[in-house]
C-alpha atoms as a PDB file:
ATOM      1  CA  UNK A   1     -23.669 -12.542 -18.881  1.00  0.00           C
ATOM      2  CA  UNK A   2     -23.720 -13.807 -15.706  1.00  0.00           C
ATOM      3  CA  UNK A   3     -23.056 -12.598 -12.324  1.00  0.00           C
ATOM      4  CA  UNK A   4     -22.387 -13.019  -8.662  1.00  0.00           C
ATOM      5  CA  UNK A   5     -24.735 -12.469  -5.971  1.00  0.00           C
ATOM      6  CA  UNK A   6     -22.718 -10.100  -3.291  1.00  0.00           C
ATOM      7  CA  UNK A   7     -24.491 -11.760  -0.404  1.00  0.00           C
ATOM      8  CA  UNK A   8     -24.887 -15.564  -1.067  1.00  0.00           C
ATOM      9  CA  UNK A   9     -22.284 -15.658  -4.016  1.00  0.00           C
ATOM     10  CA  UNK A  10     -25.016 -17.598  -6.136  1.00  0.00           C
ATOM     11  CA  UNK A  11     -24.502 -16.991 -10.145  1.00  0.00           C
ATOM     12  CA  UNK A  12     -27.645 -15.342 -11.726  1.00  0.00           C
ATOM     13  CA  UNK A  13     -28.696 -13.641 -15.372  1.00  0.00           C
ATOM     14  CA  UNK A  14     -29.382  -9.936 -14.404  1.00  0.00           C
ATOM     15  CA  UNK A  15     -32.661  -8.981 -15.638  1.00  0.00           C
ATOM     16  CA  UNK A  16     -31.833  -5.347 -15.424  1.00  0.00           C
ATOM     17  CA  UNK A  17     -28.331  -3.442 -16.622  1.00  0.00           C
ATOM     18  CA  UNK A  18     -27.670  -2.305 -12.758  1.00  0.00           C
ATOM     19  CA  UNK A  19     -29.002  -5.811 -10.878  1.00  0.00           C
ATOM     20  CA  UNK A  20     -26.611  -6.620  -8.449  1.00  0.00           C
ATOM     21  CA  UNK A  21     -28.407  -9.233  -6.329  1.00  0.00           C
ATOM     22  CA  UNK A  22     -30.052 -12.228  -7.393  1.00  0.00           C
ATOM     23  CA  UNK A  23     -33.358 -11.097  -5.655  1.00  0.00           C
ATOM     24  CA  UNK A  24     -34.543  -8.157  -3.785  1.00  0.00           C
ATOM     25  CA  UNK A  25     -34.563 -10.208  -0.385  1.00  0.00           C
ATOM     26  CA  UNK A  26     -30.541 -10.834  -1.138  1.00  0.00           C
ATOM     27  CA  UNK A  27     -29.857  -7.170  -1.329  1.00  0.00           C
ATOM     28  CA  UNK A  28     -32.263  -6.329   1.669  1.00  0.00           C
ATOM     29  CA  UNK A  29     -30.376  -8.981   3.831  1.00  0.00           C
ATOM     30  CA  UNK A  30     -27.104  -7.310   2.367  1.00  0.00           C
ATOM     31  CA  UNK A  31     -27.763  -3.917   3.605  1.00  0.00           C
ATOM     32  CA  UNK A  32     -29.565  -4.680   6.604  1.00  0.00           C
ATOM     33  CA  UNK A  33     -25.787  -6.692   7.768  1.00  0.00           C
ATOM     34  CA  UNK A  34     -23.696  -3.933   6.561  1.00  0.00           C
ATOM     35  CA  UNK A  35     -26.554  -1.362   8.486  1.00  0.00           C
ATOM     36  CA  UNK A  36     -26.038  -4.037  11.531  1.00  0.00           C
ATOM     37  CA  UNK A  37     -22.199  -3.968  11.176  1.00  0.00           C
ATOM     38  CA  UNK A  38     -21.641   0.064  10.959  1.00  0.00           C
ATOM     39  CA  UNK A  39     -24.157   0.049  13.785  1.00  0.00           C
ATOM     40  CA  UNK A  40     -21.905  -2.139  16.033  1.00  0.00           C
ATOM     41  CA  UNK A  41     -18.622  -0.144  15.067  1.00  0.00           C
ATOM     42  CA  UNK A  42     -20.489   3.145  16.332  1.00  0.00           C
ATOM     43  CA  UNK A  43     -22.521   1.745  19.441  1.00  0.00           C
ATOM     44  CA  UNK A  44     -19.271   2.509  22.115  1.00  0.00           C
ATOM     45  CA  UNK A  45     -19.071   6.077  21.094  1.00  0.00           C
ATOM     46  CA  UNK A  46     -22.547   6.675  20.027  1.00  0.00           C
ATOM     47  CA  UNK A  47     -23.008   5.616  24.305  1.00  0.00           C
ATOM     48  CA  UNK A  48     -20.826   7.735  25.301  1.00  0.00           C
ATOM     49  CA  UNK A  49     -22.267  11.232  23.116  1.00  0.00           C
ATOM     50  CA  UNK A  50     -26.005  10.105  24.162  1.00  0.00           C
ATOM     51  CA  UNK A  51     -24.783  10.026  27.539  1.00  0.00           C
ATOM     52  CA  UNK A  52     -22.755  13.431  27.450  1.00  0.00           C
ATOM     53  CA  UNK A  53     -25.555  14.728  25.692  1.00  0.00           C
ATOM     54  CA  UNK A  54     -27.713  13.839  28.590  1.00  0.00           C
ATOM     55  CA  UNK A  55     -25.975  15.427  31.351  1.00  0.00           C
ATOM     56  CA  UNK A  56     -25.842  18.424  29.229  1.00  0.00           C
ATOM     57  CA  UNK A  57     -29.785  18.880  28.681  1.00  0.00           C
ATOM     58  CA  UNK A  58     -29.853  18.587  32.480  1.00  0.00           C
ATOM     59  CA  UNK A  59     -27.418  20.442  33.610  1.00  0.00           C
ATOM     60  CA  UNK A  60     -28.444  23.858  31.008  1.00  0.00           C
ATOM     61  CA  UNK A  61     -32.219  23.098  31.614  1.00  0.00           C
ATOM     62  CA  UNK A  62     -34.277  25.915  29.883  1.00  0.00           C
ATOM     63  CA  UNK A  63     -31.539  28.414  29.648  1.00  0.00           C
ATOM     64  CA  UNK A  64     -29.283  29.242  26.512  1.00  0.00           C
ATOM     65  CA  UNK A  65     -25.898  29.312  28.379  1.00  0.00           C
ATOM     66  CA  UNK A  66     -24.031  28.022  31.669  1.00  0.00           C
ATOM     67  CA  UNK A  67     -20.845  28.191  33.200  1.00  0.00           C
ATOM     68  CA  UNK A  68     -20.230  24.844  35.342  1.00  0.00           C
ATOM     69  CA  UNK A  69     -16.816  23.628  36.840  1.00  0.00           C
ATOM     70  CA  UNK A  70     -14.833  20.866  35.063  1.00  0.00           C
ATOM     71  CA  UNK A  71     -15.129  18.948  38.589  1.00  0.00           C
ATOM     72  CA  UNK A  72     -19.288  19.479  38.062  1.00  0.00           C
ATOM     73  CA  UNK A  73     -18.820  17.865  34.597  1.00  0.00           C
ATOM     74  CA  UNK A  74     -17.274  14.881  36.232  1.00  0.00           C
ATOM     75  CA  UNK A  75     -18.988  14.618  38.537  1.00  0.00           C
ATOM     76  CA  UNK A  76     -22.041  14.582  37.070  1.00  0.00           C
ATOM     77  CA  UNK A  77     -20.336  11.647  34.822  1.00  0.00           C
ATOM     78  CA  UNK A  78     -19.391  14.022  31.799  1.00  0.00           C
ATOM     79  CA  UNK A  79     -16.986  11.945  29.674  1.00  0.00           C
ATOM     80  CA  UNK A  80     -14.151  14.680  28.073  1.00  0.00           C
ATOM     81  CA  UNK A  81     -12.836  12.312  25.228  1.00  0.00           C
ATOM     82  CA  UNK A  82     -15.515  12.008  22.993  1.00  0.00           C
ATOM     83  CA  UNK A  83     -16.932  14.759  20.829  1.00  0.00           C
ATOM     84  CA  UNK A  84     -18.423  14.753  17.408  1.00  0.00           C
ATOM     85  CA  UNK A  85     -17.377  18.355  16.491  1.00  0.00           C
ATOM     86  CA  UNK A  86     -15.873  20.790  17.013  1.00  0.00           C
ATOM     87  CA  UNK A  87     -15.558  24.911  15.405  1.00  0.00           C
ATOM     88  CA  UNK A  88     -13.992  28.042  16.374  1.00  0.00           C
ATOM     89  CA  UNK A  89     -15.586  31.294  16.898  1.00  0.00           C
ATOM     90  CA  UNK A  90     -13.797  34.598  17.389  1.00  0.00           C
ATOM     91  CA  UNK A  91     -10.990  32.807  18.367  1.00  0.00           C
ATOM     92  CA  UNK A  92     -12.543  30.679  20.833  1.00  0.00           C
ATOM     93  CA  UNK A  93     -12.275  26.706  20.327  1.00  0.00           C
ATOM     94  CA  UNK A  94     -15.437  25.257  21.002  1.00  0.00           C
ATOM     95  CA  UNK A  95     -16.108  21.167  21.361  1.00  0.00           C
ATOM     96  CA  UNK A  96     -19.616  19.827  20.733  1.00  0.00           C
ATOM     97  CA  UNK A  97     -22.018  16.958  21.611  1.00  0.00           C
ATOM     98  CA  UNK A  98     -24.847  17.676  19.114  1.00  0.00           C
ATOM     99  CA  UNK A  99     -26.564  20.568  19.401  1.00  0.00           C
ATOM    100  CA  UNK A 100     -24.485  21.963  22.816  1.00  0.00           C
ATOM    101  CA  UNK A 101     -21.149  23.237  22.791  1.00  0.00           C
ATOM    102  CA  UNK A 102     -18.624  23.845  25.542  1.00  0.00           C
ATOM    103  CA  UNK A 103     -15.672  26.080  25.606  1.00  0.00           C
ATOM    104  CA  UNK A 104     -12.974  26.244  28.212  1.00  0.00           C
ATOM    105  CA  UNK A 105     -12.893  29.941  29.697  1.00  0.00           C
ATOM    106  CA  UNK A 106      -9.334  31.721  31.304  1.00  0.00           C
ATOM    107  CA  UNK A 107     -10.868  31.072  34.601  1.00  0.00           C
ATOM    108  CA  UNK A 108     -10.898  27.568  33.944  1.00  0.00           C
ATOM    109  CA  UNK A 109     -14.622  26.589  34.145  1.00  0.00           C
ATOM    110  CA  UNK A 110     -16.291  25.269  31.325  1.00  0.00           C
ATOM    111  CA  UNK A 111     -19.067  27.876  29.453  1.00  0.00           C
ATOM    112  CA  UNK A 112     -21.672  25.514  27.993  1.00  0.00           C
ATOM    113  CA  UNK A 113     -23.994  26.875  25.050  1.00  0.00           C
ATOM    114  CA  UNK A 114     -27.148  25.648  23.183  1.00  0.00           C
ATOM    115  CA  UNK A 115     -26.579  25.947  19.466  1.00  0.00           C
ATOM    116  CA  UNK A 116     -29.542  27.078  17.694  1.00  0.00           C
END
């Protein structure tokens, strides 16, 4: 039974029932481009939450909680589009960058929180 190396497409007797490269350096070369390619498909947004995540740590410092202005997000270069979650707790929607949320209070301001 023969079959086809995924990355160079070379034909090859498997020595083992699950073999699916001809050799192991095939199927490290394999994962390290798909790695490389999932990598490059994240890098614009992965940017953008390291950044957010950034101005976050500085702007809540030691403390667990902060209410800041959405103009003091912005300014302070606080990008609004990207998230990568978001819950709701006692009827409040919160957005997150990793381990800090924000929710938008009534008086308009922003509360941000550290999750724990």
């Amino acid at each position: 039974m023969f079959l086809s190396d995924p990355l160079t497409k070379e034909s090859f007797v498997p020595k083992r029932s699950n073999q699916k490269f001809s050799c192991r350096l095939n199927q490290i070369k394999y994962n390290n481009r798909k790695a490389k390619s999932k990598r490059l498909a994240k890098a614009p947004y992965d940017k953008i939450l390291d950044a957010n995540r950034n101005i976050l740590i500085r702007i809540i410092g030691e403390e667990d909680d902060r209410i800041v202005s959405k103009d003091y997000l912005l300014g302070a270069g606080f990008n609004f589009q990207i998230f990568n979650r978001s819950f709701e707790k006692d009827g409040v929607q919160y957005q997150c960058v990793y381990r800090y949320a924000l929710c938008l209070l009534k008086s308009g301001q922003y509360k941000i929180i550290k999750l724990k």
